[in-house]
Protein backbone atom coordinates (compact mmCIF):
# COMPACT_ATOMS: atom_id res chain seq x y z
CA UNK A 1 -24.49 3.21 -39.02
CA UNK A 2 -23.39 4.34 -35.90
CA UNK A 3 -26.61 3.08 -34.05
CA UNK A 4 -26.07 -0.49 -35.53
CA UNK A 5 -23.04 -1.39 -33.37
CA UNK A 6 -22.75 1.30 -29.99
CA UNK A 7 -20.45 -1.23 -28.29
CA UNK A 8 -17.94 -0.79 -30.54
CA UNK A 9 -17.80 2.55 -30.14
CA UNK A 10 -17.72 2.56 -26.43
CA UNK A 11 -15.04 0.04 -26.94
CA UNK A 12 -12.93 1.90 -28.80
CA UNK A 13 -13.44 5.13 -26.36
CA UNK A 14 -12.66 2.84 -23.28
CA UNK A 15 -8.62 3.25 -22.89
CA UNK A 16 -8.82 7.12 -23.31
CA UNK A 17 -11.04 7.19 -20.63
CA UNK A 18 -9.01 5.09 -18.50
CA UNK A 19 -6.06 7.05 -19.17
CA UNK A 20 -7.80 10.72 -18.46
CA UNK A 21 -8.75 10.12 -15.34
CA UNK A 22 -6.59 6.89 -14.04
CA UNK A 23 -6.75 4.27 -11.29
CA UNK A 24 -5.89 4.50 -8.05
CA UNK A 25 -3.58 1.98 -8.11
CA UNK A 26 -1.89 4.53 -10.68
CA UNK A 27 -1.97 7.17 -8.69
CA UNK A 28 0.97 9.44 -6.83
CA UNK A 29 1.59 7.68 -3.21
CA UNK A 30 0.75 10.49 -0.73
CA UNK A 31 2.74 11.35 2.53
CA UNK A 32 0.89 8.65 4.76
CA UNK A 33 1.28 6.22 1.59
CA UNK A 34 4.88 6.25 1.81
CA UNK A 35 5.12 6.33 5.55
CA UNK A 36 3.27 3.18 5.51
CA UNK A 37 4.95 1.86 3.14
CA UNK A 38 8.94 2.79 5.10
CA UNK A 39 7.25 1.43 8.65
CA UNK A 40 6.35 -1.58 6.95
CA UNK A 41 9.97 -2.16 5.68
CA UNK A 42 11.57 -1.60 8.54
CA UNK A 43 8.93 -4.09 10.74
CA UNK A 44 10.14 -6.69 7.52
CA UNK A 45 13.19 -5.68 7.96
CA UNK A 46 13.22 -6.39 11.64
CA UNK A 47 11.23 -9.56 11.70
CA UNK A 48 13.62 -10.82 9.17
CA UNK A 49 16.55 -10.30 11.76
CA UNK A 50 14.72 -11.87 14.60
CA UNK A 51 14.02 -14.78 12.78
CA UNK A 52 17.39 -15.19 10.87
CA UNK A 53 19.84 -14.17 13.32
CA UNK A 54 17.53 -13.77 16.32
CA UNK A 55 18.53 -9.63 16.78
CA UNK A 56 15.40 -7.32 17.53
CA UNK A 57 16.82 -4.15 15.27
CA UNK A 58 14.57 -1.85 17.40
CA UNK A 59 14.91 -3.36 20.63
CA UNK A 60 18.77 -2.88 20.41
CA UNK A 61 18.49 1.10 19.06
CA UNK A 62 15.76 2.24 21.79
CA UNK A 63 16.45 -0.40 24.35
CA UNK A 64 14.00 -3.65 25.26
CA UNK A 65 10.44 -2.52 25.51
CA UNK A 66 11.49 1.31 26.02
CA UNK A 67 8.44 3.89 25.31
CA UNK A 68 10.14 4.88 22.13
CA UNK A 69 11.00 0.93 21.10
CA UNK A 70 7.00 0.46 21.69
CA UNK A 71 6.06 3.41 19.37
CA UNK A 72 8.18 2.05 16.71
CA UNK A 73 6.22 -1.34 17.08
CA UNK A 74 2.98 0.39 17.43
CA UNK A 75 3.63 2.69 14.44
CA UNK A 76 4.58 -0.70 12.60
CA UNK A 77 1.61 -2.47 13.28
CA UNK A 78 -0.60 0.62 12.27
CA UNK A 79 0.76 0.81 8.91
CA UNK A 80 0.71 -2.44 8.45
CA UNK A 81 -3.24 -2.06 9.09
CA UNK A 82 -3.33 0.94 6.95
CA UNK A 83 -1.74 -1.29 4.00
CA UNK A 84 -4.50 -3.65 4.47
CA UNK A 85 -7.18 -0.87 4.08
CA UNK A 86 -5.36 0.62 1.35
CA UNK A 87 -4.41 -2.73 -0.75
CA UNK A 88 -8.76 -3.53 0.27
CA UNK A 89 -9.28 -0.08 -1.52
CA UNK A 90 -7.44 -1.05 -4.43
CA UNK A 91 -8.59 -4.10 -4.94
CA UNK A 92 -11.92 -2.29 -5.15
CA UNK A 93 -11.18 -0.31 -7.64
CA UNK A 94 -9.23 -3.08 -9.87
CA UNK A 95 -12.72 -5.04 -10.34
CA UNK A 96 -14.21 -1.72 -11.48
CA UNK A 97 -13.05 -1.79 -14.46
C-alpha cells in the first residue's frame, strides 16, 4: 500500500526535513552579518538626518570628508552591497523549497 501513493509519504516527511537541517534565512547571523547589518543602520540612520533636518551625523563626528568620515561612508556602502548579495542568496534559497 505504500507503493500506491509515495507522494504522500514524502509529503508527510517534508517539514521534518525542513526543520533538521533549516534555511538560511533561519540561520544564526554571523560576525560580518551583523556588521552589515549595524553599518547599514547607521548609513539609514544618517541619510534620514540629512534629509529631515539636513545634519550629516558622520560628517559632524569625524569632520567633512576627513579619511576616517570617508571610511565610515565606504564601509556603509560596502555593506550595503554585501546586503544585496546576501538578501540575492536568500532569495535563492526561499524558491528552493
Amino acid at each position: 500500500m505504500a507503493t500506491m501513493n509515495p507522494h504522500l509519504t514524502e509529503r508527510r516527511h517534508t517539514p521534518e526535513r525542513r526543520s533538521a537541517t533549516g534555511s538560511s534565512m533561519a540561520r544564526r547571523m554571523g560576525a560580518i552579518d551583523w556588521l552589515a547589518m549595524v553599518l547599514m543602520i547607521i548609513g539609514g540612520i544618517n541619510w534620514g538626518l540629512v534629509g529631515l533636518m539636513n545634519i550629516d551625523l558622520v560628517a559632524t563626528i569625524f569632520g567633512d570628508m576627513t579619511t576616517a568620515s570617508r571610511a565610515v561612508y565606504g564601509l556603509v556602502g560596502l555593506s550595503a552591497l554585501y546586503c544585496i548579495y546576501t538578501l540575492s542568496k536568500m532569495a535563492g534559497d526561499a524558491h528552493r523549497y
